[in-house]
Protein backbone atom coordinates (compact mmCIF):
# COMPACT_ATOMS: atom_id res chain seq x y z
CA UNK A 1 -8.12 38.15 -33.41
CA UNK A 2 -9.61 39.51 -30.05
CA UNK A 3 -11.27 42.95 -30.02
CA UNK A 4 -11.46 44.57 -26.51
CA UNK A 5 -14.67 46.27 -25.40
CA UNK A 6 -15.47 48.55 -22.68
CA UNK A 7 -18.70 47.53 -20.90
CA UNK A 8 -20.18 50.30 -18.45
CA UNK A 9 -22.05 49.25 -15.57
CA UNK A 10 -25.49 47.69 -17.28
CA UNK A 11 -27.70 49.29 -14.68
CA UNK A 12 -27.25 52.94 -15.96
CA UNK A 13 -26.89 52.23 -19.23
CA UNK A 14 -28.05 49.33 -21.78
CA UNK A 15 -25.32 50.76 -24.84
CA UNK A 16 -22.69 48.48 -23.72
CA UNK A 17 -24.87 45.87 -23.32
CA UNK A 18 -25.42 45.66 -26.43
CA UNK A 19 -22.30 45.40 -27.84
CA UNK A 20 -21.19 42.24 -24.98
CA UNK A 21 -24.38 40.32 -26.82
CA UNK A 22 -23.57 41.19 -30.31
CA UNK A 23 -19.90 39.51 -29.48
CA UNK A 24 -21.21 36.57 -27.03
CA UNK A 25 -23.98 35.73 -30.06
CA UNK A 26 -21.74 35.75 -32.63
CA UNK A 27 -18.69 33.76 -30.32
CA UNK A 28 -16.08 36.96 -31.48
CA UNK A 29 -13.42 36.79 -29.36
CA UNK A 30 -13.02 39.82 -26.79
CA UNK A 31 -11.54 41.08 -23.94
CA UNK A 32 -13.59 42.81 -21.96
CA UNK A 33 -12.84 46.26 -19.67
CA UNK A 34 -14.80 46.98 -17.02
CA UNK A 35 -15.79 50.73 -16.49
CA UNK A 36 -18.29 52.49 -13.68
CA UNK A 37 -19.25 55.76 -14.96
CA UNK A 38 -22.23 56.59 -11.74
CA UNK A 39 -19.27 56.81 -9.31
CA UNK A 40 -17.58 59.80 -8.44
CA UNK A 41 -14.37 58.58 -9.23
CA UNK A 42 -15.11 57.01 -13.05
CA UNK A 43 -12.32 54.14 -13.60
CA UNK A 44 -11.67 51.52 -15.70
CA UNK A 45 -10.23 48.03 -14.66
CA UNK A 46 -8.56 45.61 -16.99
């Protein structure tokens, strides 16, 4: 099974970061989705 996560941009903010080490610690599979919430235009890339 691979769980997808959405990972913000670390700079702003260390929640998502958190998350990606929790996963990458434990080797759970995941897909991870990229999203920059500082810009004007907030996005998310696959």
């Amino acid at each position: 099974m691979t769980y997808e996560i959405a990972l913000s941009d670390r700079t702003y903010l260390s929640w998502s970061l958190r998350g990606w080490l929790l996963f990458k610690r434990f080797g759970i599979s995941y897909k991870a989705q990229h999203a920059w919430l500082a810009s004007d235009e907030s996005h998310c890339l696959a």
